[in-house]
Protein backbone atom coordinates (compact mmCIF):
# COMPACT_ATOMS: atom_id res chain seq x y z
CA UNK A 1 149.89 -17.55 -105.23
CA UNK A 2 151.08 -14.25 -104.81
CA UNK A 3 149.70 -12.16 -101.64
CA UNK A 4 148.32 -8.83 -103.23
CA UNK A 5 149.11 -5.37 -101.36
CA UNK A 6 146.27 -2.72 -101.09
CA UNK A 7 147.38 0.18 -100.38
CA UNK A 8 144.88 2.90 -99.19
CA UNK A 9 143.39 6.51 -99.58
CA UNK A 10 141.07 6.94 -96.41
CA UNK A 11 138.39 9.92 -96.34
CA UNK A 12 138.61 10.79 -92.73
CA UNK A 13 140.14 7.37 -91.68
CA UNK A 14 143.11 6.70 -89.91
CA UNK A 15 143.55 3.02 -90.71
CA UNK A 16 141.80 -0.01 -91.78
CA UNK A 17 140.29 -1.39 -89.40
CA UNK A 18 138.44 1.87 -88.24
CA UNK A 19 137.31 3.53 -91.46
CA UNK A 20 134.58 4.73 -88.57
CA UNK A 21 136.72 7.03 -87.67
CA UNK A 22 135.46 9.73 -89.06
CA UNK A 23 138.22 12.38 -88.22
CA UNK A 24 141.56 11.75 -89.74
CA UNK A 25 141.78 11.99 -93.44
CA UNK A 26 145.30 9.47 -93.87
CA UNK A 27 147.03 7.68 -96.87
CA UNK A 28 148.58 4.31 -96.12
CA UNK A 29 150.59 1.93 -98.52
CA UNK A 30 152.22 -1.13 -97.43
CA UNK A 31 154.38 -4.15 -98.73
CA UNK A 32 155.20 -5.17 -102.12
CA UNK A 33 153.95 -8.08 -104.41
CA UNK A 34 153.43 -9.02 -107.88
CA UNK A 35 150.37 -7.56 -107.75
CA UNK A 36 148.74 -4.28 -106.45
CA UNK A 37 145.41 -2.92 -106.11
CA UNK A 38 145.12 0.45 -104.72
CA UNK A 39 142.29 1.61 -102.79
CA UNK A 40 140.37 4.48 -102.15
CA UNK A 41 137.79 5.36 -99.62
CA UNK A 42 135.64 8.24 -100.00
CA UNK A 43 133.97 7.83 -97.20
CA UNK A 44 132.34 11.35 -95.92
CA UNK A 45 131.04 14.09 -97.35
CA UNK A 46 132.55 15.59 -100.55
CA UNK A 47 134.16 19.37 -100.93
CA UNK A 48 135.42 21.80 -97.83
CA UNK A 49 133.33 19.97 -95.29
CA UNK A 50 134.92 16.43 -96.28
CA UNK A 51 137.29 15.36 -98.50
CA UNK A 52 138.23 17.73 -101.65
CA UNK A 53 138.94 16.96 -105.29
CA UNK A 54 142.32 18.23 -104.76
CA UNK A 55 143.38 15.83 -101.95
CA UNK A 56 141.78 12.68 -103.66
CA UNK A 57 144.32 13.97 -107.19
CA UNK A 58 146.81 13.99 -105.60
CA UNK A 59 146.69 11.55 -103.28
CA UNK A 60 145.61 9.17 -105.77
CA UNK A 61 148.56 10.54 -107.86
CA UNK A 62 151.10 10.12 -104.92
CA UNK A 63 150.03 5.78 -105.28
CA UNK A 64 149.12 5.05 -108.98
CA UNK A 65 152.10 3.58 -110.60
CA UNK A 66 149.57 3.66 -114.09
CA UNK A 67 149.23 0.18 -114.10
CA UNK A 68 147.59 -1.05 -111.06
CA UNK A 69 143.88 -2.15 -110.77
CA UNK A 70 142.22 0.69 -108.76
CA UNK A 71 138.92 0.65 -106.42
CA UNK A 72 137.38 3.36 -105.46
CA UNK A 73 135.21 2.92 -102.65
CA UNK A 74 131.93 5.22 -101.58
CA UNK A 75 129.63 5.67 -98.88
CA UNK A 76 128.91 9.39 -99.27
CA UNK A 77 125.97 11.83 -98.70
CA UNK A 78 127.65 13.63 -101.44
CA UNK A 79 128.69 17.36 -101.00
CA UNK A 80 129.62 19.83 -103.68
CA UNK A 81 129.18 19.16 -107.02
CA UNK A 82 132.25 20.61 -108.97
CA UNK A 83 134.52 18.59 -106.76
CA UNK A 84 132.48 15.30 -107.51
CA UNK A 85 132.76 16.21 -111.04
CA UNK A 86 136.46 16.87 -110.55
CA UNK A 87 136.71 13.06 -108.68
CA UNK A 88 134.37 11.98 -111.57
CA UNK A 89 136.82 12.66 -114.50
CA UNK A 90 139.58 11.68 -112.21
CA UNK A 91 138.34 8.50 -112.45
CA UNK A 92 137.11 7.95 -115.70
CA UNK A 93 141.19 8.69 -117.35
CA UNK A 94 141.92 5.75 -115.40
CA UNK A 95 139.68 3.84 -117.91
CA UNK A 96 139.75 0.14 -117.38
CA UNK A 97 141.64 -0.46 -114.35
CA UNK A 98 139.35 1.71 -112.28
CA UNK A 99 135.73 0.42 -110.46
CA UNK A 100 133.88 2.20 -108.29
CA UNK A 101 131.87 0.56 -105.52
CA UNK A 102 129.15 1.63 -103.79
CA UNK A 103 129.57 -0.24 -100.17
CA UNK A 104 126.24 1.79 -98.43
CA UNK A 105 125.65 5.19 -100.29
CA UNK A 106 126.43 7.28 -103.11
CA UNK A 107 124.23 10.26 -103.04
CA UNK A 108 124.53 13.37 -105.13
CA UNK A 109 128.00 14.17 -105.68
CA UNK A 110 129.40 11.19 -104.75
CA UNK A 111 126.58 9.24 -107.32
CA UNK A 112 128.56 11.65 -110.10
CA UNK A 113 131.80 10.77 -108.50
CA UNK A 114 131.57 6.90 -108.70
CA UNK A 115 130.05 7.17 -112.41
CA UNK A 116 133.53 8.25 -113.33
CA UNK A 117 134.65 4.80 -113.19
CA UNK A 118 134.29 2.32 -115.64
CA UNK A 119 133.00 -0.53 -113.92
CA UNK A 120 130.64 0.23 -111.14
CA UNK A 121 129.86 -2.18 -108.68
CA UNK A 122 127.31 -1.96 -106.09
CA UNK A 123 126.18 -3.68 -103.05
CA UNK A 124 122.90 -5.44 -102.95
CA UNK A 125 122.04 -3.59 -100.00
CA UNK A 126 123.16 0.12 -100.97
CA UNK A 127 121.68 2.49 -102.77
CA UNK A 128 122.52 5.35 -105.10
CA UNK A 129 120.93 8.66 -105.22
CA UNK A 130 120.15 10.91 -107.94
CA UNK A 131 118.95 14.97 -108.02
CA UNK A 132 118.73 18.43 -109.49
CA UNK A 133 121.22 20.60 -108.02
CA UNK A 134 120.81 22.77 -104.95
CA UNK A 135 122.93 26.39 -104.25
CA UNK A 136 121.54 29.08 -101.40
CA UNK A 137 122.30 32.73 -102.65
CA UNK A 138 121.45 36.27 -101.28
CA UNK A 139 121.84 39.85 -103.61
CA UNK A 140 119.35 41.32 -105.78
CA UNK A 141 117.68 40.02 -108.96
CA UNK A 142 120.43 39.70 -111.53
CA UNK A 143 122.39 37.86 -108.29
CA UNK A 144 119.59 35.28 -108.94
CA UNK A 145 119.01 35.35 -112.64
CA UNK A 146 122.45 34.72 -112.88
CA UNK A 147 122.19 31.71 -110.06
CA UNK A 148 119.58 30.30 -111.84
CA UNK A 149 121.80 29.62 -115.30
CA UNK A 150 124.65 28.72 -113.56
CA UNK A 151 122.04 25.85 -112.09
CA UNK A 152 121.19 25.14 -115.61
CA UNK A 153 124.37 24.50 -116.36
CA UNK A 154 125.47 22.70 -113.48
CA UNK A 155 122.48 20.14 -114.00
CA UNK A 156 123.50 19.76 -117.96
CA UNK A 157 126.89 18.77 -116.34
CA UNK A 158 125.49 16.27 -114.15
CA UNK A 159 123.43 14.42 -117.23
CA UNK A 160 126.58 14.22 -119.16
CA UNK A 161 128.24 12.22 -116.22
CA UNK A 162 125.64 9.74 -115.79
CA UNK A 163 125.19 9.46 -119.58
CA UNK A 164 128.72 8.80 -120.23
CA UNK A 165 128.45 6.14 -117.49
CA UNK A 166 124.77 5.07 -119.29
CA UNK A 167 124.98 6.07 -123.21
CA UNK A 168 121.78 3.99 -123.94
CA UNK A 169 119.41 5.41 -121.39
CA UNK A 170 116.53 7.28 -122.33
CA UNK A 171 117.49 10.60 -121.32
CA UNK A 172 113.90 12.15 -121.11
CA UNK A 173 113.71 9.50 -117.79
CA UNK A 174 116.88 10.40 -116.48
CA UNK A 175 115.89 13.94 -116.45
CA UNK A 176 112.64 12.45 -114.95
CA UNK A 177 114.83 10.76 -111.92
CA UNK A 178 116.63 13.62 -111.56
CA UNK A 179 114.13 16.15 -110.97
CA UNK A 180 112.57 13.95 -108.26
CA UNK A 181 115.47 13.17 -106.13
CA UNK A 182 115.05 9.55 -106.68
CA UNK A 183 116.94 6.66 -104.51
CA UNK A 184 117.77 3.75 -106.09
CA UNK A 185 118.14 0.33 -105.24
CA UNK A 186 121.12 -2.01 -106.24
CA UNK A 187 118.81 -4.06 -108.71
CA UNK A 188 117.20 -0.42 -110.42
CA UNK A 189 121.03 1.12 -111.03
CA UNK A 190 122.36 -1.68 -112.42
CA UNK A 191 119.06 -1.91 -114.20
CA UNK A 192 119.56 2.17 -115.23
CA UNK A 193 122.99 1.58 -116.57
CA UNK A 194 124.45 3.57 -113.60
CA UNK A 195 125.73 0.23 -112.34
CA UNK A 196 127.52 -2.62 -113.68
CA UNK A 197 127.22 -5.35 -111.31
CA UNK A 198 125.22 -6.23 -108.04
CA UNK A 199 127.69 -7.03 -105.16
CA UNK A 200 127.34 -8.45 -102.04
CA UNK A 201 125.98 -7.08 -99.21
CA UNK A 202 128.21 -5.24 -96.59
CA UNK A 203 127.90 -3.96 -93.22
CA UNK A 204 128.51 -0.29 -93.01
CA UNK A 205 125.87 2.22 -91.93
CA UNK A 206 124.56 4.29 -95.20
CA UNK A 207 124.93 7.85 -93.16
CA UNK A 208 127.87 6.68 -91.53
CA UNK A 209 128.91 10.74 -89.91
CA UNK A 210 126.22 12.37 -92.23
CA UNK A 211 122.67 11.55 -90.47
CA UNK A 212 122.19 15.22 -89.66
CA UNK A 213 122.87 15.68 -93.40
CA UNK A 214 120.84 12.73 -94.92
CA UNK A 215 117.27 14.56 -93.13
CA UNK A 216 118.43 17.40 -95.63
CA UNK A 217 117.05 15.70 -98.32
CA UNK A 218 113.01 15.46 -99.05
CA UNK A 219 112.76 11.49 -99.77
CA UNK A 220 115.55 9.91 -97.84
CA UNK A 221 114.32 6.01 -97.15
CA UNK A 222 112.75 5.67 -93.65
CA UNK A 223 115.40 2.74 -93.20
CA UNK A 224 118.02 4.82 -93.68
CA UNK A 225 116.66 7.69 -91.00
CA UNK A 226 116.10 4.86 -88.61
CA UNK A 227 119.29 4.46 -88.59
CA UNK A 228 119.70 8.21 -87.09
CA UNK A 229 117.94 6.93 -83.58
CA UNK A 230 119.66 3.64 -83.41
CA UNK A 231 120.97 3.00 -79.85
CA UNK A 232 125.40 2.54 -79.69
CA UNK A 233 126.07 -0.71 -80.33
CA UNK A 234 127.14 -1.88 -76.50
CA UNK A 235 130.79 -3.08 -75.96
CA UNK A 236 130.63 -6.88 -76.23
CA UNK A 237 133.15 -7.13 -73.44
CA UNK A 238 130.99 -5.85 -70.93
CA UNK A 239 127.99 -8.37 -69.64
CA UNK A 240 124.92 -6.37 -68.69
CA UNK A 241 125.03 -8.26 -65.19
CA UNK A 242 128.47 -7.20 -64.27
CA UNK A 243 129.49 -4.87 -61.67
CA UNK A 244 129.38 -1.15 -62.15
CA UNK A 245 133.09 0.22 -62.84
CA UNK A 246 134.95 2.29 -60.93
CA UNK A 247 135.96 5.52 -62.43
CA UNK A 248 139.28 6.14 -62.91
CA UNK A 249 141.46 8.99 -60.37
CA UNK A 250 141.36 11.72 -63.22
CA UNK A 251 145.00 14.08 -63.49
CA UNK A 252 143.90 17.38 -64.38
CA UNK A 253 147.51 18.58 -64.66
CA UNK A 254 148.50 15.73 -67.07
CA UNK A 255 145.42 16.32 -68.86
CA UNK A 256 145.92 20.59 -69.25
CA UNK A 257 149.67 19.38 -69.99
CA UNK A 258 148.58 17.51 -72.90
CA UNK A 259 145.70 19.72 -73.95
CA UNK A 260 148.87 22.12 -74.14
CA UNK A 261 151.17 19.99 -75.92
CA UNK A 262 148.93 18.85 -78.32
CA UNK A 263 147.28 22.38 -79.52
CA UNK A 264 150.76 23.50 -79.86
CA UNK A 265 151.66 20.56 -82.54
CA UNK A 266 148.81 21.26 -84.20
CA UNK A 267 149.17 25.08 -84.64
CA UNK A 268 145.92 25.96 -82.59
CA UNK A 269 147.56 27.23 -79.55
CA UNK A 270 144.91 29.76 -79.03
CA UNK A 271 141.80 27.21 -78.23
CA UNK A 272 143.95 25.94 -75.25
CA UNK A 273 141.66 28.14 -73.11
CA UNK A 274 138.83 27.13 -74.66
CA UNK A 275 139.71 23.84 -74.83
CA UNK A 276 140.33 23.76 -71.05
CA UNK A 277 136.88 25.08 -70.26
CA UNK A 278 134.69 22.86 -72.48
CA UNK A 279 135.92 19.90 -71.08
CA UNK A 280 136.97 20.55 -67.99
CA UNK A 281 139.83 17.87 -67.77
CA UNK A 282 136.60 15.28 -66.43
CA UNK A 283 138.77 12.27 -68.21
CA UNK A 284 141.34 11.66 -70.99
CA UNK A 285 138.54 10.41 -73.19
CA UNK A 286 136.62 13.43 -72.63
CA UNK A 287 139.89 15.45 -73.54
CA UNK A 288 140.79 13.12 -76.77
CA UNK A 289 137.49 13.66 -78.16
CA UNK A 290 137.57 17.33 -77.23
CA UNK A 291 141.54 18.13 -78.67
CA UNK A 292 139.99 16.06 -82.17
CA UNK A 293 136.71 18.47 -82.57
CA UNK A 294 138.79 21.52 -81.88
CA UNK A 295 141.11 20.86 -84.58
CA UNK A 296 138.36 20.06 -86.68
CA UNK A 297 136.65 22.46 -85.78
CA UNK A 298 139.53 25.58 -86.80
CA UNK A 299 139.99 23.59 -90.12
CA UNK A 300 136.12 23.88 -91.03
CA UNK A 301 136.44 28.20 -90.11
CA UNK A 302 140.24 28.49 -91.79
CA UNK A 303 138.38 26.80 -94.59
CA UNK A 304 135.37 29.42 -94.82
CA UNK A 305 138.15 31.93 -93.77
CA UNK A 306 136.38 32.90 -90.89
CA UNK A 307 139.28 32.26 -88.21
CA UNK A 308 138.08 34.00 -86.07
CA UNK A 309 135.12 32.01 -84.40
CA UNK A 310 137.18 29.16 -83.76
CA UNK A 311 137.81 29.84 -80.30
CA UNK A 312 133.96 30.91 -79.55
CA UNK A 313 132.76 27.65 -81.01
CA UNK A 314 135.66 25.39 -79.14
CA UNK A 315 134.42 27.00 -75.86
CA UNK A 316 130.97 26.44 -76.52
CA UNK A 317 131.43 23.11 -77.07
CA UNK A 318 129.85 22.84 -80.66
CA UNK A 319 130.13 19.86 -82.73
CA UNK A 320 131.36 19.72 -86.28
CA UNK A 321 127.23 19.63 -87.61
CA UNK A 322 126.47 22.78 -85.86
CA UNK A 323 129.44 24.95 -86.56
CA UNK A 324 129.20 23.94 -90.14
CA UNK A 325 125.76 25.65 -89.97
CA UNK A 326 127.13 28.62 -88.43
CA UNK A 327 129.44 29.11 -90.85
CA UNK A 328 126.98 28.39 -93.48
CA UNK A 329 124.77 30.92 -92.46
CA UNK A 330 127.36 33.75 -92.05
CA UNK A 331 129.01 32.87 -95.69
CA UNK A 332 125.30 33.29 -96.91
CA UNK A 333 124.44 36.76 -94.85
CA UNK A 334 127.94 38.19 -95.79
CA UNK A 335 126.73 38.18 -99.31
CA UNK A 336 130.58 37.54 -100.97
CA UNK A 337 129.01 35.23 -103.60
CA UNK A 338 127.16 32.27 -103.67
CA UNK A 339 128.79 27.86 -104.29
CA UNK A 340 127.25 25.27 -106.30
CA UNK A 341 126.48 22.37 -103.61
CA UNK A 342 124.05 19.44 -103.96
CA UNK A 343 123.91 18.93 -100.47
CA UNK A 344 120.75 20.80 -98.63
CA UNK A 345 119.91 22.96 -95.98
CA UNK A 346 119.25 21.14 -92.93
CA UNK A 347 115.42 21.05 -91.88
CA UNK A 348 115.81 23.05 -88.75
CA UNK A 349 117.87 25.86 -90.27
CA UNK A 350 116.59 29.12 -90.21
CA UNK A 351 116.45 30.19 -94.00
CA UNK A 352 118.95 32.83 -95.33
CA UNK A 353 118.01 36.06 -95.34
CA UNK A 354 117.71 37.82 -98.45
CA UNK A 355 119.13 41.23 -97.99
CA UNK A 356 119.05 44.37 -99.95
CA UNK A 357 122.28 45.99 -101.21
CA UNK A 358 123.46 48.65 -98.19
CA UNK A 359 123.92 51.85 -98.81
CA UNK A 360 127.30 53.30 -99.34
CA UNK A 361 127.43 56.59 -97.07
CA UNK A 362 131.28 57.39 -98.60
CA UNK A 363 130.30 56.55 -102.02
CA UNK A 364 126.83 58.98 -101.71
CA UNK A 365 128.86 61.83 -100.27
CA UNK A 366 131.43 61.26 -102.54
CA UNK A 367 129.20 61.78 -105.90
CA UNK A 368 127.61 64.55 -104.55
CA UNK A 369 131.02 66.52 -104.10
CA UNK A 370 131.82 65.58 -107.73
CA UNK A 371 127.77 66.57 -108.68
CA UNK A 372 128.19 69.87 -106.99
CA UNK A 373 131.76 70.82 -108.19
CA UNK A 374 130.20 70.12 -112.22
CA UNK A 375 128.19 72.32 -111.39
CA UNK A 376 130.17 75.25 -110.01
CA UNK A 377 132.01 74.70 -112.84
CA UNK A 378 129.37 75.34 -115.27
CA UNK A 379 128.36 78.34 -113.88
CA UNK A 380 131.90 79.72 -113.72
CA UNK A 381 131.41 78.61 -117.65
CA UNK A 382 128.28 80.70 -118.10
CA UNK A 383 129.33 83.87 -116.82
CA UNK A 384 132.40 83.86 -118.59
């Protein structure tokens, strides 16, 4: 029997064994066989934040030979819409070599996404989420007429991608389900049409990274926001009854050295400082973990092209969660437009203010020079 190679797209994975991981977005591909099945593993959030329609293309593109069975894996929160539609039809030109399968989650985006594939299957003990879309916006009342049909729109787009996964549902109940932001068990997709097949049940937490973003939405399962206060899982090679460890002699000048090293591979040279003060060389783990949310942390403000409060948010320490809300909030106030995303706000963030257009002191003094030389003119006109 011939051993079958699987080779992998990871959403913020570095390899197989810890798709957990939630930093590194990798692509692996090993061996050869008679047979291959290539995999992909959207697991994270979908759009800037996450993983983009553009990397999962091409990616995808970089692997698919166009004949090879491929599996596209989800456990998303979802993210922004256009990109899961972009991932949607990605899939769906595979045609019959592609399945999606839900391991914990598809939510939003990602619940477009997977319906792009033409087998779905989905784990007995995940669920798949359905809703209207969601957008913030700030301007003045054509800013939000206009919002409001692009909504339309978007949410016409989202019926034709779970009707073209479901032809023979009854549309005025999808519509229904939509509108409510319903969750839905294995047995009620696959009952829907929005699933093929009931798999077995797999360990992997539903909001695995995303529990600050699952509390975003108004009927999230209380199982699944348990899981947001579960303790670590302790580390089965330590007994509770054995000794208190010694701490290990800590080298702050290997530590700065590599804090050093390290920024300057990645191309963030200017959070060394930063860097240095939020973790304050207590341990290489401390370090690690603080090198891996700084570089995370600059792609997140490159991404909203706000550069430049990468080094104030390294030094204060901030996690990826709260400068994502930062950013959020300034993208929002800065008024430069407005993006489709069917994630939502988080509960505990201050609402966007809506703010009238500014005044334009050049622009005022420049139409009254042009106001008052019309009408010099004119009078030079009359007495002539």
């Amino acid at each position: 029997m011939s051993k079958k190679t699987r080779p992998r797209v990871y959403n913020r994975a570095g390899k197989r064994v810890s798709v957990q991981d939630k930093t590194w977005y990798t692509l692996q591909a090993s061996g050869e066989a008679a047979e291959r099945v290539i995999e992909v593993f959207v697991y994270g959030e979908i759009g800037t934040w996450g993983i983009t329609a553009n990397q999962f293309v091409q990616d995808l593109r970089v692997l698919d030979d166009g004949v090879s069975p491929v599996i596209a894996a989800f456990n998303s929160i979802g993210g922004d819409l256009f990109d899961g539609l972009a991932m949607h039809n990605a899939l769906s030109r595979l045609g019959e070599r592609c399945t999606g399968r839900i391991d914990a989650l598809a939510a939003s985006a990602a619940s477009v996404a997977v319906c792009g594939a033409h087998r779905v299957v989905i784990a007995s003990n995940a669920m798949l989420m359905i809703h209207n879309p969601y957008t913030y916006v700030s301007g003045d009342a054509e800013d939000f007429r206009r919002v409001a049909d692009v909504l339309d729109q978007t949410l016409e787009a989202i019926i034709a991608a779970y009707k073209a996964k479901a032809p023979d549902i009854d549309e005025v109940e999808l519509r229904r389900l939509v509108a409510n932001e319903t969750w839905l068990t294995a047995g009620e997709a696959v009952a829907l049409g929005l699933a093929d097949e009931v798999g077995d049940g797999v360990t992997v937490k539903a909001c695995l990274g995303q529990g600050a973003v699952l509390q975003r939405y108004q009927h999230a399962p209380a199982e699944l926001l348990a899981q947001l206060d579960e303790p670590s899982e302790p580390d089965p090679e330590l007994e509770p009854d054995d000794p208190p460890q010694t701490p290990p002699v800590v080298d702050s000048t290997k530590l700065a050295l590599m804090i050093t090293q390290r920024c300057a591979e990645a191309g963030i040279s200017n959070l060394v400082e930063p860097l240095l003060s939020s973790t304050r060389l207590e341990s290489e783990e401390i370090v690690q973990a603080g090198l891996t949310r700084a570089k995370a942390v600059n792609d997140l403000c490159v991404a909203a092209r706000l550069p430049e409060f990468s080094v104030e948010y390294v030094a204060a320490g901030l996690d990826v969660a709260a400068v994502r809300a930062r950013l959020f909030d300034k993208i929002v106030s800065s008024g430069k437009g407005f993006e489709i995303d069917n994630s939502l706000p988080l509960n505990n963030d201050p609402a966007p203010p809506v703010q009238a257009k500014q005044p334009d002191p050049t622009s005022i003094w420049a139409a009254r020079q042009a106001a008052q030389s019309g009408t010099a003119h004119g009078a030079k006109g009359a007495r002539a």
